[in-house]
PDB file of N, CA and C in Angstrom:
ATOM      1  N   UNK A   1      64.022 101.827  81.622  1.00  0.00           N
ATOM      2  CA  UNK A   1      64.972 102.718  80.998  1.00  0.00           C
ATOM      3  C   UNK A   1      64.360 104.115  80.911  1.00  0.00           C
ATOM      4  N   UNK A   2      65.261 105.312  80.934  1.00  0.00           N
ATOM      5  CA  UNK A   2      64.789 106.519  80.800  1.00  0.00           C
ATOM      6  C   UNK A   2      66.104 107.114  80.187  1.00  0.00           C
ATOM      7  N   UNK A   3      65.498 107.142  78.718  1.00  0.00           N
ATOM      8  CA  UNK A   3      66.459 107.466  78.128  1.00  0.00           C
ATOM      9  C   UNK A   3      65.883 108.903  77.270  1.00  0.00           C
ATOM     10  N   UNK A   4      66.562 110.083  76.100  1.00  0.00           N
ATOM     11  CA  UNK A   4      66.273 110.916  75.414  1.00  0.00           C
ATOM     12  C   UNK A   4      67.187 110.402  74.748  1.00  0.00           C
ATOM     13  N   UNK A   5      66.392 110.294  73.299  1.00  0.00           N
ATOM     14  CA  UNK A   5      67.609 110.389  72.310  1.00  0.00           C
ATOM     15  C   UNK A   5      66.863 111.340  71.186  1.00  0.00           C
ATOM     16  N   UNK A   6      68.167 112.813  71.028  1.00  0.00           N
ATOM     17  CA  UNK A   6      68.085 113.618  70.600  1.00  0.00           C
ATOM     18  C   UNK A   6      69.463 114.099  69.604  1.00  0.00           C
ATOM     19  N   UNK A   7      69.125 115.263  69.188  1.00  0.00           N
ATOM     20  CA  UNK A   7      70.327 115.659  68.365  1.00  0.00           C
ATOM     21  C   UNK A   7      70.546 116.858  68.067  1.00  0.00           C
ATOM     22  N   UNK A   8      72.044 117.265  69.145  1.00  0.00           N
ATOM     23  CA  UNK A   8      72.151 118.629  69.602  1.00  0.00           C
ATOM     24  C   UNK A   8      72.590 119.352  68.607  1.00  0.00           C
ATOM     25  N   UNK A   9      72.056 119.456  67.406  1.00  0.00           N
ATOM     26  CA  UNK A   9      72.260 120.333  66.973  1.00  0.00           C
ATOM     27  C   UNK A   9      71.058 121.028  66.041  1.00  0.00           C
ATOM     28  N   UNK A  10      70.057 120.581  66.704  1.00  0.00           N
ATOM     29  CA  UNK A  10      68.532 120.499  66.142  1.00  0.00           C
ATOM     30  C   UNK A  10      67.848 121.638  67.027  1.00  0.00           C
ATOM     31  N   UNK A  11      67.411 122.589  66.488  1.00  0.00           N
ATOM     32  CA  UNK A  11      66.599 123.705  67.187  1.00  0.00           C
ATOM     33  C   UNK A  11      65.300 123.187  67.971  1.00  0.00           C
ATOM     34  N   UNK A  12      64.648 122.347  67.572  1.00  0.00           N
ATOM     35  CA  UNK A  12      63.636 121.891  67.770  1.00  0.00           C
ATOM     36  C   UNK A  12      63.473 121.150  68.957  1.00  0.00           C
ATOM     37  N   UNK A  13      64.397 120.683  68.804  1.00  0.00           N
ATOM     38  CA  UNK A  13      65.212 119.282  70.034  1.00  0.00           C
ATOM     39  C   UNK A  13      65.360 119.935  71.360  1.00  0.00           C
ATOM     40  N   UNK A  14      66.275 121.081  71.127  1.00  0.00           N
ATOM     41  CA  UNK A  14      66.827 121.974  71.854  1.00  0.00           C
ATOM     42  C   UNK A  14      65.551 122.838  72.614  1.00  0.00           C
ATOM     43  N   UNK A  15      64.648 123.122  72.408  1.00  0.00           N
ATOM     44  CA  UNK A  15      63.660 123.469  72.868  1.00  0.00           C
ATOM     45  C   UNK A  15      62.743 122.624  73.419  1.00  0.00           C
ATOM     46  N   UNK A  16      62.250 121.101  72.746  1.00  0.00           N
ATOM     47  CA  UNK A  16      61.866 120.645  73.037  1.00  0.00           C
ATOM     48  C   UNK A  16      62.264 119.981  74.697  1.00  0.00           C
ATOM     49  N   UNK A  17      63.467 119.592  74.907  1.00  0.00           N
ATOM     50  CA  UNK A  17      64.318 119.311  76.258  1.00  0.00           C
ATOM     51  C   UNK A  17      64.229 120.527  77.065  1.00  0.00           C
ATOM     52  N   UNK A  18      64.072 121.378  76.719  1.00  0.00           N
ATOM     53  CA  UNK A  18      63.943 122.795  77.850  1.00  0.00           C
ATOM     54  C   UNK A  18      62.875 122.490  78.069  1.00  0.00           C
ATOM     55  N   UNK A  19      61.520 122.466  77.260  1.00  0.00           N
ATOM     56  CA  UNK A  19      60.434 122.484  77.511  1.00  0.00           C
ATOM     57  C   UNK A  19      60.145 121.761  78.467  1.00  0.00           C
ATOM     58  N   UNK A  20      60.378 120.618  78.337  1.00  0.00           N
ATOM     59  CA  UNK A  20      59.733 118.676  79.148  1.00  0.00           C
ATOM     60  C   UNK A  20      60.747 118.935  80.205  1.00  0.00           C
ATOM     61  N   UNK A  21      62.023 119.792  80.592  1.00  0.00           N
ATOM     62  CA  UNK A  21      62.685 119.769  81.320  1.00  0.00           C
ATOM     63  C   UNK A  21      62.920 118.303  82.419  1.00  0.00           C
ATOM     64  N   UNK A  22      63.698 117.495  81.888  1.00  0.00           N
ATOM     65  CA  UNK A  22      63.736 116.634  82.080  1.00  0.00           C
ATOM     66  C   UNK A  22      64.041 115.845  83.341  1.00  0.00           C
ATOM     67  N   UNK A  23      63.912 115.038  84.357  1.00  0.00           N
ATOM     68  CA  UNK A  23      64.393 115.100  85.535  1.00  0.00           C
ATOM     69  C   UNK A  23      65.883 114.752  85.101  1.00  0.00           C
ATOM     70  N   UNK A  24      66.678 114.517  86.344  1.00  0.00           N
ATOM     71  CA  UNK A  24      68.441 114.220  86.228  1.00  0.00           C
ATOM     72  C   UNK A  24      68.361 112.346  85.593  1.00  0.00           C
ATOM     73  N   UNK A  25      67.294 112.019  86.222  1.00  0.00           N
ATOM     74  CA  UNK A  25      66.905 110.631  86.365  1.00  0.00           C
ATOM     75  C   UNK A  25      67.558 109.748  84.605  1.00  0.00           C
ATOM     76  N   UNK A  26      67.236 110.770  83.596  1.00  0.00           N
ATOM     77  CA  UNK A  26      67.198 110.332  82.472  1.00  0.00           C
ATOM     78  C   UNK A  26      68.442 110.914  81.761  1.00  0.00           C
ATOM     79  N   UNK A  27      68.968 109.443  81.157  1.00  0.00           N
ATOM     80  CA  UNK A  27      69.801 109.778  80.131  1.00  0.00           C
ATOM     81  C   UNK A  27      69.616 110.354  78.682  1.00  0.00           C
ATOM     82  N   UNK A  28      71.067 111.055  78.442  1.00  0.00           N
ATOM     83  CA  UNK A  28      70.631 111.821  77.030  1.00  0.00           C
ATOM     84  C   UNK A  28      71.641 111.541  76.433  1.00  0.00           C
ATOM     85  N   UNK A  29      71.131 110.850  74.856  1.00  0.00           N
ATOM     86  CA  UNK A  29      72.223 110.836  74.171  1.00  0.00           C
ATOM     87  C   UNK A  29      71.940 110.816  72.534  1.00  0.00           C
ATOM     88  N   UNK A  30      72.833 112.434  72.064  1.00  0.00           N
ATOM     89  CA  UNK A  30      73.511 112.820  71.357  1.00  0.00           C
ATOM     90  C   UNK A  30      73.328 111.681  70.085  1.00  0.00           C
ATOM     91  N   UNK A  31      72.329 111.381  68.832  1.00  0.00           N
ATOM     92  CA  UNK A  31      72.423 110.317  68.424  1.00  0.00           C
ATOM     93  C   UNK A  31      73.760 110.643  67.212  1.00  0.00           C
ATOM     94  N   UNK A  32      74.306 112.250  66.912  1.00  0.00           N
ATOM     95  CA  UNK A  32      74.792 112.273  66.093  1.00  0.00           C
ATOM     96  C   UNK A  32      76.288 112.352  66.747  1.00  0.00           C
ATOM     97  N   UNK A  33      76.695 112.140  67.939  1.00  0.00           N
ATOM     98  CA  UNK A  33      77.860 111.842  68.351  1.00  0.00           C
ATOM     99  C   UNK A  33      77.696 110.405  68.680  1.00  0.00           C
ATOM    100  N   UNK A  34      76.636 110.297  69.061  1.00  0.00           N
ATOM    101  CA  UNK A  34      76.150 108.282  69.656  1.00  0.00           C
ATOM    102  C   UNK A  34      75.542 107.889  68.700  1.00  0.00           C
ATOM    103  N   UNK A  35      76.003 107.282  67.790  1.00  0.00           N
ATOM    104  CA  UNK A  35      74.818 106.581  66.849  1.00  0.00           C
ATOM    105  C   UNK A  35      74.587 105.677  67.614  1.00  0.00           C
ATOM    106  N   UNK A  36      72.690 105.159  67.222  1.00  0.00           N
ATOM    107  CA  UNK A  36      72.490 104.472  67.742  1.00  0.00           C
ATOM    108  C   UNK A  36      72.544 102.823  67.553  1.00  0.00           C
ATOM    109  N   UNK A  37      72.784 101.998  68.105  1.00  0.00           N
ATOM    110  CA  UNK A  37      73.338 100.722  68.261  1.00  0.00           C
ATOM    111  C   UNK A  37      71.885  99.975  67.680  1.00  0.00           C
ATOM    112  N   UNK A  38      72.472  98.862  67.204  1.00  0.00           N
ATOM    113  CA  UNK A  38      71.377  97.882  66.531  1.00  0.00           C
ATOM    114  C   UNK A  38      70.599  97.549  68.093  1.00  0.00           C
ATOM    115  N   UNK A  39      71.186  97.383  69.100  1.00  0.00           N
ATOM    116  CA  UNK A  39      70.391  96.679  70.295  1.00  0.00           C
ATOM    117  C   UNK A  39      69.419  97.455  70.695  1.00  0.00           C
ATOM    118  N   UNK A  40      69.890  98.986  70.517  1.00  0.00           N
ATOM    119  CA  UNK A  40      68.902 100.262  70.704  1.00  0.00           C
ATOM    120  C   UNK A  40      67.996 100.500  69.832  1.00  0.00           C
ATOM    121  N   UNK A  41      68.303 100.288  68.485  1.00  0.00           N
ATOM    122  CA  UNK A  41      66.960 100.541  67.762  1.00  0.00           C
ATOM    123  C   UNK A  41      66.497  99.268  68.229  1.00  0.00           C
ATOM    124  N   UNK A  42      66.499  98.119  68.173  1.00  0.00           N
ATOM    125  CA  UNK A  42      65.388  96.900  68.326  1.00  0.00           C
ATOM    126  C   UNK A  42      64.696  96.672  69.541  1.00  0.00           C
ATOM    127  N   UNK A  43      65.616  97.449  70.999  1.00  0.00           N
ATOM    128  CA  UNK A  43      64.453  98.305  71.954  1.00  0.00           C
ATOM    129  C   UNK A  43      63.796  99.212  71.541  1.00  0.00           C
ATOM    130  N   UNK A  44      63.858 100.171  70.838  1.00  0.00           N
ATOM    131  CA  UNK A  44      62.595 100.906  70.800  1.00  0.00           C
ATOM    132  C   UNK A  44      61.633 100.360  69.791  1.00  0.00           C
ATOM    133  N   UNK A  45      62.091  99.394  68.821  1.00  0.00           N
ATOM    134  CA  UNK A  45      60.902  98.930  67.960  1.00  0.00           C
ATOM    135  C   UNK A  45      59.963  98.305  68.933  1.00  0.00           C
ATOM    136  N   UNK A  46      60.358  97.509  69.286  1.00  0.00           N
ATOM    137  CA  UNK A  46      59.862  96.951  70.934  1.00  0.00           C
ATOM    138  C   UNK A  46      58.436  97.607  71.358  1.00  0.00           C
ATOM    139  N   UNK A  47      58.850  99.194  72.098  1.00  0.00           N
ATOM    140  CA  UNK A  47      58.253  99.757  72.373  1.00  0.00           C
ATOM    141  C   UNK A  47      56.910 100.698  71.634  1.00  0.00           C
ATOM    142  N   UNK A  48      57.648 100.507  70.276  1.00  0.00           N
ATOM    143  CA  UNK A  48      56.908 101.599  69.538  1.00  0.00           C
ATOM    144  C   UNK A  48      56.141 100.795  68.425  1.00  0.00           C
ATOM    145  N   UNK A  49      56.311  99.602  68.266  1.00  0.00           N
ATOM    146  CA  UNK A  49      55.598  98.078  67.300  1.00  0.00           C
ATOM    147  C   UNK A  49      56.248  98.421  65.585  1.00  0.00           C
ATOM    148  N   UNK A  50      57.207  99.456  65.872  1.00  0.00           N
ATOM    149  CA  UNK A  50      57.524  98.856  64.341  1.00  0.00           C
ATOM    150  C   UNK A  50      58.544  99.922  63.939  1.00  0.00           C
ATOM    151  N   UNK A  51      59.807  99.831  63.324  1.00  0.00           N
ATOM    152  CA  UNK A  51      60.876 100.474  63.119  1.00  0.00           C
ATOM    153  C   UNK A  51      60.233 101.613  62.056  1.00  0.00           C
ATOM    154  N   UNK A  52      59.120 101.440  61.390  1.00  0.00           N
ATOM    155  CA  UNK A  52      58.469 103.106  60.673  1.00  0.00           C
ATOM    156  C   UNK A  52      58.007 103.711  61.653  1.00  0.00           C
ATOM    157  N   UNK A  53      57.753 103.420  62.343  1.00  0.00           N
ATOM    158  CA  UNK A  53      57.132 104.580  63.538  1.00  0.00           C
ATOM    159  C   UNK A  53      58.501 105.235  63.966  1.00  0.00           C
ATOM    160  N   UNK A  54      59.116 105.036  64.031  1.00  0.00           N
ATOM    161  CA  UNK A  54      60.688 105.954  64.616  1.00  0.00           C
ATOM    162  C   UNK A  54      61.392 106.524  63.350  1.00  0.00           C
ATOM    163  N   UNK A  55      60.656 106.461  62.149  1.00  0.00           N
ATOM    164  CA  UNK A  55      61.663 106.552  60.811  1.00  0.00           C
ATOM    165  C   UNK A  55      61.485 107.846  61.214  1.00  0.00           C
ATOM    166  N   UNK A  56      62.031 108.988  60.322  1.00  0.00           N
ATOM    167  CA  UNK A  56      61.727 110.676  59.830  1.00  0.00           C
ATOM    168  C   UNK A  56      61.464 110.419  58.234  1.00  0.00           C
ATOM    169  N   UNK A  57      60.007 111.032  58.008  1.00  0.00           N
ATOM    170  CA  UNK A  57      59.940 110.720  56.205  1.00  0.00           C
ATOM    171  C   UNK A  57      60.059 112.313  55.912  1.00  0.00           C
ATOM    172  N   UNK A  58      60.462 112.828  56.607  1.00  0.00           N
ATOM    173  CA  UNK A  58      60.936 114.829  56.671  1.00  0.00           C
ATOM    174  C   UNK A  58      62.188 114.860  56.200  1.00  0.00           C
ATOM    175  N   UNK A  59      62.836 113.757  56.189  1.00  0.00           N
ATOM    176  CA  UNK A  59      64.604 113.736  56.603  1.00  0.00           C
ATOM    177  C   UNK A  59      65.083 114.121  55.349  1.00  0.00           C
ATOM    178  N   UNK A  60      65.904 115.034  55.503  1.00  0.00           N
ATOM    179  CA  UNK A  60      66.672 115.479  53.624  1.00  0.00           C
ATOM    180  C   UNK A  60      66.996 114.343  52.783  1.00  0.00           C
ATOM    181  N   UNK A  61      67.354 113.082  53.449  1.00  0.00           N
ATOM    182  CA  UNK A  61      68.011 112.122  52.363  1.00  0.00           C
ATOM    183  C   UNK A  61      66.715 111.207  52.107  1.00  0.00           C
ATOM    184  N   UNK A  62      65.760 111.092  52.950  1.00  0.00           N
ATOM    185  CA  UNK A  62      64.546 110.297  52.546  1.00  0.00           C
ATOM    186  C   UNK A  62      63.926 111.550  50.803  1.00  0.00           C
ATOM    187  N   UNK A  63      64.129 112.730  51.114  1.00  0.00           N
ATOM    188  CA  UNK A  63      63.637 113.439  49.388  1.00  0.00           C
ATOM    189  C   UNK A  63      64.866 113.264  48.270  1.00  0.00           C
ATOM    190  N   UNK A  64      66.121 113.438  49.210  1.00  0.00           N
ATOM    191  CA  UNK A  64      67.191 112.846  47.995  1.00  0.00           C
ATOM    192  C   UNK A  64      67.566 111.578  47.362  1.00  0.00           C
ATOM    193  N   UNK A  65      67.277 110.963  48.231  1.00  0.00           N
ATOM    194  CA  UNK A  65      66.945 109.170  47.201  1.00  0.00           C
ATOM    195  C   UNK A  65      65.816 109.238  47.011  1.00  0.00           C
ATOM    196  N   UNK A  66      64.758 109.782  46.898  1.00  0.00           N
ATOM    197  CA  UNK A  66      63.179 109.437  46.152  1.00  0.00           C
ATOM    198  C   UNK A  66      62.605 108.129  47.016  1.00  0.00           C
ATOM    199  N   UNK A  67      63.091 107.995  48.143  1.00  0.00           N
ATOM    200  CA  UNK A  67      62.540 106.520  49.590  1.00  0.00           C
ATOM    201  C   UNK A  67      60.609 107.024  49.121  1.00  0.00           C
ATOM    202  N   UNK A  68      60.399 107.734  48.912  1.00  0.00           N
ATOM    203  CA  UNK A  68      58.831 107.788  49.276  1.00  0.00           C
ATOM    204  C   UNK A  68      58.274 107.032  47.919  1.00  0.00           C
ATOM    205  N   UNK A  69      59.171 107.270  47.020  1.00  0.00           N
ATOM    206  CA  UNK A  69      58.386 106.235  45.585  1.00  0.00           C
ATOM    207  C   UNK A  69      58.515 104.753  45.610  1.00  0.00           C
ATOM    208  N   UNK A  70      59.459 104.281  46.735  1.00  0.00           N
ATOM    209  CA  UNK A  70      59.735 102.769  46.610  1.00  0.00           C
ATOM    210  C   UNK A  70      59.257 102.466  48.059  1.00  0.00           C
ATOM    211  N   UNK A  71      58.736 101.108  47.907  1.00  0.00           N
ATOM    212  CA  UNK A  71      58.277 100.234  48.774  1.00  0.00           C
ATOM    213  C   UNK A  71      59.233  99.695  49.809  1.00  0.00           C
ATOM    214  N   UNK A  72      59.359 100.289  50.945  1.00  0.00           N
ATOM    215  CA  UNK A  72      60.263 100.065  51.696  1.00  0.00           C
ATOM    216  C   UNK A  72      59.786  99.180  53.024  1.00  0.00           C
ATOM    217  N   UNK A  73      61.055  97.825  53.106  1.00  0.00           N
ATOM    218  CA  UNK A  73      60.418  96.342  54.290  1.00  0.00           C
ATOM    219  C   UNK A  73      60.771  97.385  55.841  1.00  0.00           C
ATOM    220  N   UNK A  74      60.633  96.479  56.233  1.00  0.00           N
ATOM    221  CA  UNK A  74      61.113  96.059  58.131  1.00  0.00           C
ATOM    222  C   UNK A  74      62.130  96.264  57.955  1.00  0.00           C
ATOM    223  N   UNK A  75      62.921  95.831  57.322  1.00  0.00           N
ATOM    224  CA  UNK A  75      64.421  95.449  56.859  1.00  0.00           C
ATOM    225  C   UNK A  75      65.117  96.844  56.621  1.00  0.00           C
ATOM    226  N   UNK A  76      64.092  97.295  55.301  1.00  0.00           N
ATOM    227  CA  UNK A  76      64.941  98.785  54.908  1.00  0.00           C
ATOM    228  C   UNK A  76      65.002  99.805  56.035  1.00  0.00           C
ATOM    229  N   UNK A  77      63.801  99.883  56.439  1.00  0.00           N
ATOM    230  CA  UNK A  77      63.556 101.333  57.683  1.00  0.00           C
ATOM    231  C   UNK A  77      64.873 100.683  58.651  1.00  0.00           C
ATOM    232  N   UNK A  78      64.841  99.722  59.393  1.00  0.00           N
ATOM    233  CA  UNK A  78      65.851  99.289  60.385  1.00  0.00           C
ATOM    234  C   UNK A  78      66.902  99.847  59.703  1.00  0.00           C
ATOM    235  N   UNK A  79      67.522  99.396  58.429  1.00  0.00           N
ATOM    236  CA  UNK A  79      69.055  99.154  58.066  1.00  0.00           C
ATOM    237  C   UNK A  79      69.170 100.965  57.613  1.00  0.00           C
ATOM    238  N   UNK A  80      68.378 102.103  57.197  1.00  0.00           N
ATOM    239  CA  UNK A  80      68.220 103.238  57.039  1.00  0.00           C
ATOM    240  C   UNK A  80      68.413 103.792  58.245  1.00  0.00           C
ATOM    241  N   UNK A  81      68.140 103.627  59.420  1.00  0.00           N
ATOM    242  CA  UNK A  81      67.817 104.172  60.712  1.00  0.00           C
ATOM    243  C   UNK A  81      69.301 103.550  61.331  1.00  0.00           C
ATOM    244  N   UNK A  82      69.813 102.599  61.062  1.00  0.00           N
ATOM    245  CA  UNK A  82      71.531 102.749  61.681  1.00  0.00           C
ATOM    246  C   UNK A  82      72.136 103.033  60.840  1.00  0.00           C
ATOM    247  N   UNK A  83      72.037 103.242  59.451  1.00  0.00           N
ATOM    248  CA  UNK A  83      72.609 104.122  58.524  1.00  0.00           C
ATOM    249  C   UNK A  83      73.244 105.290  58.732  1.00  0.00           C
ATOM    250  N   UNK A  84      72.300 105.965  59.020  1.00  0.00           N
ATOM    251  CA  UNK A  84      71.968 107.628  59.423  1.00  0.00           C
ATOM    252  C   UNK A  84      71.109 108.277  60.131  1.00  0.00           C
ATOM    253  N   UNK A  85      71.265 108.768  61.547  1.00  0.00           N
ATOM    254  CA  UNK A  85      70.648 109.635  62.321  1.00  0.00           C
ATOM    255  C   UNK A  85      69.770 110.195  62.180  1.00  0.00           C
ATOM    256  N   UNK A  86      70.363 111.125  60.661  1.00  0.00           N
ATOM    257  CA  UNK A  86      68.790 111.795  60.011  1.00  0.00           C
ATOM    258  C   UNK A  86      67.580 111.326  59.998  1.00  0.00           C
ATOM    259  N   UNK A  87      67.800 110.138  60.014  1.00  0.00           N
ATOM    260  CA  UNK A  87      66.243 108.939  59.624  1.00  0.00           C
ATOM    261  C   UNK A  87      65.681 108.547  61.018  1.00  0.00           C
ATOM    262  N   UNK A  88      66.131 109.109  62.243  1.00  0.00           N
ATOM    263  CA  UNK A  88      65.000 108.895  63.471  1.00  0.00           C
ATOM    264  C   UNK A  88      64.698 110.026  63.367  1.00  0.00           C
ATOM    265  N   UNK A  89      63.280 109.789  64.225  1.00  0.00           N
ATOM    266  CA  UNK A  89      62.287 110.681  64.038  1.00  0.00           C
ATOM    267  C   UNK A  89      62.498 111.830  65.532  1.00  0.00           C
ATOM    268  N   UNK A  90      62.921 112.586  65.501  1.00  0.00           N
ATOM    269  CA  UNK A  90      63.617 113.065  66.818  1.00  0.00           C
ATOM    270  C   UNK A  90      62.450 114.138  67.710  1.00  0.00           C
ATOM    271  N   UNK A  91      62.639 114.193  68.958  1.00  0.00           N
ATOM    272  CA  UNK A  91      63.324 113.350  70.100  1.00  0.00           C
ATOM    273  C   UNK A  91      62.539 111.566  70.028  1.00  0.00           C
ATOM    274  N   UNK A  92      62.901 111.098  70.586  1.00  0.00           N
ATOM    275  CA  UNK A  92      62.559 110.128  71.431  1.00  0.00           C
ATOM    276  C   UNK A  92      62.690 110.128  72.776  1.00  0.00           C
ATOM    277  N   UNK A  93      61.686 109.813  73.182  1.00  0.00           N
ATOM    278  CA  UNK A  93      62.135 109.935  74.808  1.00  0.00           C
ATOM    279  C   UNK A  93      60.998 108.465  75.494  1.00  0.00           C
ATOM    280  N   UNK A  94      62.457 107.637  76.283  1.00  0.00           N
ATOM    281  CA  UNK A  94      61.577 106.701  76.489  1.00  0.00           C
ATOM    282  C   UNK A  94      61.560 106.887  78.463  1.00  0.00           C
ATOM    283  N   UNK A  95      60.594 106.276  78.646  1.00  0.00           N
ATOM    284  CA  UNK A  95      60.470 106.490  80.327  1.00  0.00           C
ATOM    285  C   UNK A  95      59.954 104.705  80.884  1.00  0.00           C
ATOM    286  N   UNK A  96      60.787 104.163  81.114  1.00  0.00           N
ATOM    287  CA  UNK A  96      60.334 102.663  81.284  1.00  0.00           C
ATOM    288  C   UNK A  96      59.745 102.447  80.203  1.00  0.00           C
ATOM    289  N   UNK A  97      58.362 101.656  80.325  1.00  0.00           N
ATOM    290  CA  UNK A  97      58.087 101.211  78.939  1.00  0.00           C
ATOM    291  C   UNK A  97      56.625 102.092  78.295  1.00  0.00           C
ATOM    292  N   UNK A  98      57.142 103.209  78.807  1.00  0.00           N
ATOM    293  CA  UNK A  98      56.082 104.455  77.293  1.00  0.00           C
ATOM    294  C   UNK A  98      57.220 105.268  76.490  1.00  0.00           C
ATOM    295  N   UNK A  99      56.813 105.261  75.266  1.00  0.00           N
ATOM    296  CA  UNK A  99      57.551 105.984  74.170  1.00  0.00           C
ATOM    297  C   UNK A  99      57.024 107.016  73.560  1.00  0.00           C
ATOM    298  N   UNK A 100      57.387 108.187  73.339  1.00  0.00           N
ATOM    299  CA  UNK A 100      57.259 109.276  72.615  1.00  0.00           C
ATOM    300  C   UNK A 100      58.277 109.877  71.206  1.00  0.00           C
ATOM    301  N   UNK A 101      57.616 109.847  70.320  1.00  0.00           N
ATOM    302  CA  UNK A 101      58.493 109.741  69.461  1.00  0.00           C
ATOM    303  C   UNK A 101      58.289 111.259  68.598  1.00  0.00           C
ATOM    304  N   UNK A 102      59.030 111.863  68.106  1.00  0.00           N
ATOM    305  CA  UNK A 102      58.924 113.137  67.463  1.00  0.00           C
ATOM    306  C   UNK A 102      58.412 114.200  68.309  1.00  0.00           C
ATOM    307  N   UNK A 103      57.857 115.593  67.234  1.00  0.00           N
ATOM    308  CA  UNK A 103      57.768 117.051  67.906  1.00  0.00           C
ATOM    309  C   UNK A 103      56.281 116.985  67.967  1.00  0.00           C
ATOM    310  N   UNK A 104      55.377 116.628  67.607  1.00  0.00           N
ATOM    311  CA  UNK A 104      53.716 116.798  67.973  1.00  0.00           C
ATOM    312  C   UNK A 104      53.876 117.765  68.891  1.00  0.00           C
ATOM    313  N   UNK A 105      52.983 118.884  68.934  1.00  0.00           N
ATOM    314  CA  UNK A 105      52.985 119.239  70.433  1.00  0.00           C
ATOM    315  C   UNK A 105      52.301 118.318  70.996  1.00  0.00           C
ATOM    316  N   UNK A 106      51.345 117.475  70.617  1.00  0.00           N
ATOM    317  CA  UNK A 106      50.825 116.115  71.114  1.00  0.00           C
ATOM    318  C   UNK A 106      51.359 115.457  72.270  1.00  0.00           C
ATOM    319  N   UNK A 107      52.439 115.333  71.507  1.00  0.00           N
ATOM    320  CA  UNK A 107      53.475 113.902  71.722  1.00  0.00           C
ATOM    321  C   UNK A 107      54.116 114.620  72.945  1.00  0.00           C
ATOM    322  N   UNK A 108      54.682 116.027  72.922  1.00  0.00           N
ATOM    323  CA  UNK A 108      55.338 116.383  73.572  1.00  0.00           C
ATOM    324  C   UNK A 108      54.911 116.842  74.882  1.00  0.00           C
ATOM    325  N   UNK A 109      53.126 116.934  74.749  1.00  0.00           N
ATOM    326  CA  UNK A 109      52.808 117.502  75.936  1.00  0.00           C
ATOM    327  C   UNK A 109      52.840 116.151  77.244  1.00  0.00           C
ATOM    328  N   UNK A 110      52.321 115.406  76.097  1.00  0.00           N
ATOM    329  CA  UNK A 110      52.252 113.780  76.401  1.00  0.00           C
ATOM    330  C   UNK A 110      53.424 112.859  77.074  1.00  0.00           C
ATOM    331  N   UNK A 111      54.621 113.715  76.912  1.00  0.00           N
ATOM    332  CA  UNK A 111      56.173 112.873  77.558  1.00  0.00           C
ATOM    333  C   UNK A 111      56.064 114.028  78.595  1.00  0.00           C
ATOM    334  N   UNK A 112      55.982 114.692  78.243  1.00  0.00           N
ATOM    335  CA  UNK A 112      56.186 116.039  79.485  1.00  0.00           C
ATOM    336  C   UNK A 112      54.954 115.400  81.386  1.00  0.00           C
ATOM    337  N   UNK A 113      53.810 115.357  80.687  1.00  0.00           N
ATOM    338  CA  UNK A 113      53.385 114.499  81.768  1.00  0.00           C
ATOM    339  C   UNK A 113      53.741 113.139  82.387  1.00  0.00           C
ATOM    340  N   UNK A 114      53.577 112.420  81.748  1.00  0.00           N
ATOM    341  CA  UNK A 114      54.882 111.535  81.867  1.00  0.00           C
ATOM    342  C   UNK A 114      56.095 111.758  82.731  1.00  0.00           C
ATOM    343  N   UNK A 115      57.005 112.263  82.117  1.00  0.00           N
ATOM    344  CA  UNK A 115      58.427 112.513  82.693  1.00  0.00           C
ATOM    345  C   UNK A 115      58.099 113.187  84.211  1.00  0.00           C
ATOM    346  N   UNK A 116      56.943 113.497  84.278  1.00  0.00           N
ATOM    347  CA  UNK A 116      56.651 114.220  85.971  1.00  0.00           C
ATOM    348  C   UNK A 116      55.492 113.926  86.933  1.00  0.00           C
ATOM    349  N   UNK A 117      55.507 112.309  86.248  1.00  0.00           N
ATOM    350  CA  UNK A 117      54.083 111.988  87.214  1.00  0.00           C
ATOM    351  C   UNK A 117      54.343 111.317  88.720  1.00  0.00           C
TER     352      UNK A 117
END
């Protein structure tokens, strides 16, 4: 699979996809017009070993419910993350089976090689 899942209305995002300039090869999809599907998050847990690694603990509603004072399962991050969009950690960009998850320039220099090897 070569997928981006991003959210066009994110500055960050939006730069980030210019940047990695992506081949045609890969799909992009919009998680706040596409939410993403239970089958889709439990592929990328897959890939990434655990549905907190894809959470956002940045996300406005993770400081407006107080999520950082309570002990949150497998269960919660999953059922939070098809909840609401806000709660992936954006971009994702998967390329067969390597995953990159968020803005690191790390991460990003890291899909960028990737996406053009």
């Amino acid at each position: 699979m070569k997928k981006i899942y991003y959210l066009s209305t994110c500055d960050t995002c939006k730069r980030i996809l210019k940047e990695i300039d992506a081949p045609d090869s890969y799909t992009l999809q919009d998680i706040k017009k596409e939410p993403l599907t239970e089958e889709q998050l439990d592929d990328l847990k897959k890939l990434s070993g655990s549905y907190e690694k894809l959470f956002n603990k940045r996300a406005r509603l993770y400081k407006e419910r107080d999520l950082k004072n309570k002990e949150l399962t497998k269960d919660d991050y999953k059922n939070l993350l098809l909840e609401h969009y806000t709660f992936l950690k954006r971009p994702v960009i998967v390329n067969e089976n390597d995953i990159f998850i968020g803005n690191s320039k790390s991460t990003v220099e890291a899909a960028k090689k990737s996406l053009h090897e």
